[in-house]
Protein backbone atom coordinates (compact mmCIF):
# COMPACT_ATOMS: atom_id res chain seq x y z
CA UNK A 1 105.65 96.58 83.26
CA UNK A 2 108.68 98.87 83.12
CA UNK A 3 111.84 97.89 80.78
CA UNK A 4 114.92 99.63 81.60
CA UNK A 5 118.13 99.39 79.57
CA UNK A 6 121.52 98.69 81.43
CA UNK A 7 123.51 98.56 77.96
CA UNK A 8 122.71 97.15 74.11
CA UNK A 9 120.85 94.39 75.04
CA UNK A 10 121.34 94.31 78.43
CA UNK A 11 117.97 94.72 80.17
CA UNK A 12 116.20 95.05 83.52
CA UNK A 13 112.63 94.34 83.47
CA UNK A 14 109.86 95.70 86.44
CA UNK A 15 106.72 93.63 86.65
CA UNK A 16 105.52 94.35 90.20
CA UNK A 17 107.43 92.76 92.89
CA UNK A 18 109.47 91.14 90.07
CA UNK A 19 112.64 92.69 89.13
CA UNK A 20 114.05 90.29 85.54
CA UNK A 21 117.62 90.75 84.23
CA UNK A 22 117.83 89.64 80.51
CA UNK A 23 120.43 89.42 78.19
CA UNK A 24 119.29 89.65 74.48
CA UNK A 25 116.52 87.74 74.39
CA UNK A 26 117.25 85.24 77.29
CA UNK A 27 115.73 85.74 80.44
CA UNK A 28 119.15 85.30 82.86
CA UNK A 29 117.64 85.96 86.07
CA UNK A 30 114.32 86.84 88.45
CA UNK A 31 114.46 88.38 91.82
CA UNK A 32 111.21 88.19 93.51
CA UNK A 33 111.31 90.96 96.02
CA UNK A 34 108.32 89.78 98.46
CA UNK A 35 110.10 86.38 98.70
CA UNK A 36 113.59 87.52 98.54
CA UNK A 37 114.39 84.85 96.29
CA UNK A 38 116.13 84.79 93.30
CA UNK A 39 115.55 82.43 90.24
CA UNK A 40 118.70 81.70 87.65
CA UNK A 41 118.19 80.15 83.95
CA UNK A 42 121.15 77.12 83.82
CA UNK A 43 122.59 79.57 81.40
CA UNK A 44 123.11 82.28 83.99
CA UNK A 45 127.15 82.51 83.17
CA UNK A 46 126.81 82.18 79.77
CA UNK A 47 129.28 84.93 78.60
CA UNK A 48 131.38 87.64 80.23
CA UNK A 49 129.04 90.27 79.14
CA UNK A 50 126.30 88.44 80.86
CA UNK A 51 127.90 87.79 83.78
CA UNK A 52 129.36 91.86 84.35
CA UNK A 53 125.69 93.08 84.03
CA UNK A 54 124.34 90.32 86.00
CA UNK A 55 126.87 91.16 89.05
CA UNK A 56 125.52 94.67 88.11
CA UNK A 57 121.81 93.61 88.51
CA UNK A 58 122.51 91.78 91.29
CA UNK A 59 124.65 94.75 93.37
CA UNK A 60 121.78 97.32 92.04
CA UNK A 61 118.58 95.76 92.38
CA UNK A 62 118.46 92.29 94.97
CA UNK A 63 119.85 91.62 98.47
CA UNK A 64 122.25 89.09 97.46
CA UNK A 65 125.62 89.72 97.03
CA UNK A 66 127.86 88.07 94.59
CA UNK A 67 131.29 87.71 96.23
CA UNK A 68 133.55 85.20 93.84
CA UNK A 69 132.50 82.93 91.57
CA UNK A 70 133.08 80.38 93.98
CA UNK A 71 131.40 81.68 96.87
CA UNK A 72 128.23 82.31 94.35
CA UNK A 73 128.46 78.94 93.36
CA UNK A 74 128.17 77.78 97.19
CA UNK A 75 125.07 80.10 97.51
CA UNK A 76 123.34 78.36 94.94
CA UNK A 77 122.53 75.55 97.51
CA UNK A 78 121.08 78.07 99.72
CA UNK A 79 117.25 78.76 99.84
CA UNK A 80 117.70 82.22 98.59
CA UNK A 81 118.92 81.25 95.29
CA UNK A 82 117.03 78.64 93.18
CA UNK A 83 118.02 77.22 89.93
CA UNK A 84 115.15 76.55 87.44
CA UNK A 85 115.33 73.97 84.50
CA UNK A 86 112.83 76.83 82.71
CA UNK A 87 113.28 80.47 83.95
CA UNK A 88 110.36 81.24 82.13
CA UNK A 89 107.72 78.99 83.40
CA UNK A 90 108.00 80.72 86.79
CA UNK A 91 107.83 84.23 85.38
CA UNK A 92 104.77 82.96 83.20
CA UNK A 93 103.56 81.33 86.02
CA UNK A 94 103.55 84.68 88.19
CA UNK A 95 102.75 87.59 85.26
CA UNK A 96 100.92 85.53 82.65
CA UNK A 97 102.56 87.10 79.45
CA UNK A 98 104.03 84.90 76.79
């Protein structure tokens, strides 16, 4: 595992084909590189902080583009972009840390 820091408590987080973008201590977003696929917490625009380094994350280190707000919003019905009630249950699932 690998832990890179973006900005104060902005971080990225490495765990094999996993690439995680938190923001303090929640987990915001996974992007699972073998699938493509990228897995949001329901608190994925929770403040404007969040959201500028999660654009960031997303420009630097997935395949998916952001756009606007709106056009991100329409993505989120895609397959490439799948909300999860619990963010963490699929990254627990996958790397077994707790």
């Amino acid at each position: 595992m690998k832990v890179r820091q973006m900005a104060n408590n902005q971080y990225i987080i490495d765990v094999g084909n996993l690439v995680i973008f938190q923001s303090y201590t929640t987990m915001i977003a996974c992007y699972d590189s073998g699938s493509g696929k990228l897995y949001l917490d329901p608190y994925w625009e929770y403040s404007k902080t969040t959201m500028k380094y999660f654009k960031r994350f997303l420009e630097e280190e997935t395949r998916i583009e952001y756009g606007t707000k709106k056009d991100f919003e329409k993505r989120l019905m895609e397959d490439d972009i799948i909300m999860k009630e619990i963010l963490e249950f699929y990254i627990n699932s996958r790397i077994n840390i707790i």
